[in-house]
Protein backbone atom coordinates (compact mmCIF):
# COMPACT_ATOMS: atom_id res chain seq x y z
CA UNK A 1 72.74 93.85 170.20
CA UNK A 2 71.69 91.25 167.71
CA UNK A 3 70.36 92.22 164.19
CA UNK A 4 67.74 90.48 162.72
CA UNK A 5 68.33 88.39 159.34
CA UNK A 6 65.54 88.00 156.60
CA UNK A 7 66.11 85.42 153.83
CA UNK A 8 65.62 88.24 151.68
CA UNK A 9 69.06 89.59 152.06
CA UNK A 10 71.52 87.33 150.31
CA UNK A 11 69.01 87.10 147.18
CA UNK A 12 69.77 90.31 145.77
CA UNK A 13 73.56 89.69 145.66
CA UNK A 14 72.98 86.50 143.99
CA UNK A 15 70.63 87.67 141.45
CA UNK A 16 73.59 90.35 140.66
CA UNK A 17 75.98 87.83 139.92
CA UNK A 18 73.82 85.43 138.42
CA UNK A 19 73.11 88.37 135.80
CA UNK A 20 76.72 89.82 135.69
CA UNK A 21 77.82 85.93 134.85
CA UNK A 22 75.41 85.86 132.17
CA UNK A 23 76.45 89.34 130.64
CA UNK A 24 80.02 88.30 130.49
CA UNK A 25 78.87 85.09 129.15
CA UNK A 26 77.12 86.35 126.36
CA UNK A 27 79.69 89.34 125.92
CA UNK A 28 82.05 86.20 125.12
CA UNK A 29 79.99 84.38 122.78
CA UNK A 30 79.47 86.95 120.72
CA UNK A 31 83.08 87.71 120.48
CA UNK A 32 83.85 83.81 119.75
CA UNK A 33 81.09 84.24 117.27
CA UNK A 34 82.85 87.46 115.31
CA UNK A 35 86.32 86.03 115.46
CA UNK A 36 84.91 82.67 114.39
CA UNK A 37 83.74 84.53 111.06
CA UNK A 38 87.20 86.47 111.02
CA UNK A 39 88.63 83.70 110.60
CA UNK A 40 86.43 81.67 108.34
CA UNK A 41 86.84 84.65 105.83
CA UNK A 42 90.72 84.69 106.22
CA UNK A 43 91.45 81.24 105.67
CA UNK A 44 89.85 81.21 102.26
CA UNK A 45 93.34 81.03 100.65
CA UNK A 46 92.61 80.29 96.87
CA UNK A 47 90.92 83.87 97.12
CA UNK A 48 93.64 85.18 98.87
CA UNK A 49 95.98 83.65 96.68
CA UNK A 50 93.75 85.40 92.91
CA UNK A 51 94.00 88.86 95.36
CA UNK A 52 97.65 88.43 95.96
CA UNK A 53 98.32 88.04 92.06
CA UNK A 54 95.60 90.76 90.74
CA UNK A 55 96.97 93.43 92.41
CA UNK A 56 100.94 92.50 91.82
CA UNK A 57 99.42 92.41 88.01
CA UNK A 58 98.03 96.06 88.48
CA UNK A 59 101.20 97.09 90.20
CA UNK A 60 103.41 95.53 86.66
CA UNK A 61 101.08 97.54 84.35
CA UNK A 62 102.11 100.92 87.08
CA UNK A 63 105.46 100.52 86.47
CA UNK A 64 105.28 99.98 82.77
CA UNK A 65 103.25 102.89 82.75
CA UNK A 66 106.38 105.18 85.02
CA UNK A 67 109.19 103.63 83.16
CA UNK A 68 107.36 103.76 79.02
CA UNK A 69 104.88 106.93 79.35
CA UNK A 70 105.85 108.83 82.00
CA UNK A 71 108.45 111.59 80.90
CA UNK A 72 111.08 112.59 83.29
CA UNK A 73 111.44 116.16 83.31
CA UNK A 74 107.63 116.86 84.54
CA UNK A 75 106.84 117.75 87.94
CA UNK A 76 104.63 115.48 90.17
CA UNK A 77 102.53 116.75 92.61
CA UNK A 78 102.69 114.79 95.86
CA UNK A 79 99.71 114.18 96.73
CA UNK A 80 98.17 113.16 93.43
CA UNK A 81 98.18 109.30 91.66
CA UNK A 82 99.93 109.29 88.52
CA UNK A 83 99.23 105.99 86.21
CA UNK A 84 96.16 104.60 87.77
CA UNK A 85 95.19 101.65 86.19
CA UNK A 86 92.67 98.62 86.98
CA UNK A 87 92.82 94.89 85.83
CA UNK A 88 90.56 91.94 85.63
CA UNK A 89 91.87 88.98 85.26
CA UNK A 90 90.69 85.51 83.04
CA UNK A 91 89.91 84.02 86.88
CA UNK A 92 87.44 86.56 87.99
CA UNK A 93 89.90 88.73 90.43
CA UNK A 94 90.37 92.24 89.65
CA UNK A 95 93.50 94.47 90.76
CA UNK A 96 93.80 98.32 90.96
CA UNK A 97 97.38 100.21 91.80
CA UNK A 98 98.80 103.49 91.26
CA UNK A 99 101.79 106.20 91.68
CA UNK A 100 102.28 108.47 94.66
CA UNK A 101 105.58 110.35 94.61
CA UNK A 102 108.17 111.01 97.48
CA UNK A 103 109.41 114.70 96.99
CA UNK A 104 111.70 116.88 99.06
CA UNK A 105 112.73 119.76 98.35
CA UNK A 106 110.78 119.82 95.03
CA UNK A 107 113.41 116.91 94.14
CA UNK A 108 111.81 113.19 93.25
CA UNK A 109 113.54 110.96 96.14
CA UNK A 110 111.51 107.84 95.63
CA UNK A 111 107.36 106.56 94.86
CA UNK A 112 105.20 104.57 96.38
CA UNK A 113 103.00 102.02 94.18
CA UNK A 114 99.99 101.25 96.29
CA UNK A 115 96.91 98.91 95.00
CA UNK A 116 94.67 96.55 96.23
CA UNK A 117 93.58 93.28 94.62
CA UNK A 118 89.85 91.39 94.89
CA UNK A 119 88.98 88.02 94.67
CA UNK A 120 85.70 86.97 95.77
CA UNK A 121 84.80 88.68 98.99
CA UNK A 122 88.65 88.82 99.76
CA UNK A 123 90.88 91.85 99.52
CA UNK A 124 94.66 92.43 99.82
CA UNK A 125 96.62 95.08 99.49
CA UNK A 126 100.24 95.84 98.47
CA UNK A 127 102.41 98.64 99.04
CA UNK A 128 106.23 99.11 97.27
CA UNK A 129 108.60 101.87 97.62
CA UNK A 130 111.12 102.56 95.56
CA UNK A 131 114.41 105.24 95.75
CA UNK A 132 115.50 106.88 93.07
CA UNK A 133 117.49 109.43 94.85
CA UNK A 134 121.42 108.25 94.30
């Protein structure tokens, strides 16, 4: 028995795999393209570098504000920011950072200053913890 073979056969594979190359082709491209602009935007390191400093500005005004203002027998809730405070600096950056308290037991253990710093179209952030349980 002897089957009879058209030349249309083998074009439909090779019309899948011509499109499935493309697909993946593209697919990559566009991924090159994206982490081609990822990295365009994180290499920008005098931005980076006004970020970095805004928000470690923001975060020295928090802790003046905890260790001048800030009495020590009041109760913190947890979940609220205590001292909130935003900067601008002479370079056009601008920081923001503020207070979250660590309580167990209804005891203070430690806090968390958390802020984030702009430059440009570049953001960083900064997170500190400190223990004050002894």
């Amino acid at each position: 028995m002897q089957r009879n073979i058209t030349k249309e056969n083998g074009q439909t594979m090779i019309l899948i795999t011509v499109m499935l190359g493309g697909l993946i082709l593209s697919a990559t491209a566009i991924a090159g393209l994206l982490m081609f602009y990822q990295l365009q935007r994180s290499t920008d390191a005098a931005s980076s570098g006004r970020a970095v400093f805004a928000v470690d500005a923001a975060s020295e005004r928090v802790l003046e504000c905890y260790f001048h203002e800030l009495v020590l027998d009041f109760t913190p809730d947890a979940t609220a920011e205590y001292c909130h405070n935003g900067i601008t600096l002479g370079n056009g950056s601008s920081g923001e950072a503020g207070i979250y308290f660590d309580i167990k037991g209804g005891k203070v253990i430690g806090f968390w200053i958390r802020g984030k710093g702009f430059a440009g179209s570049t953001e960083r952030g900064l997170e500190s913890y400190f223990s004050v349980e002894h």
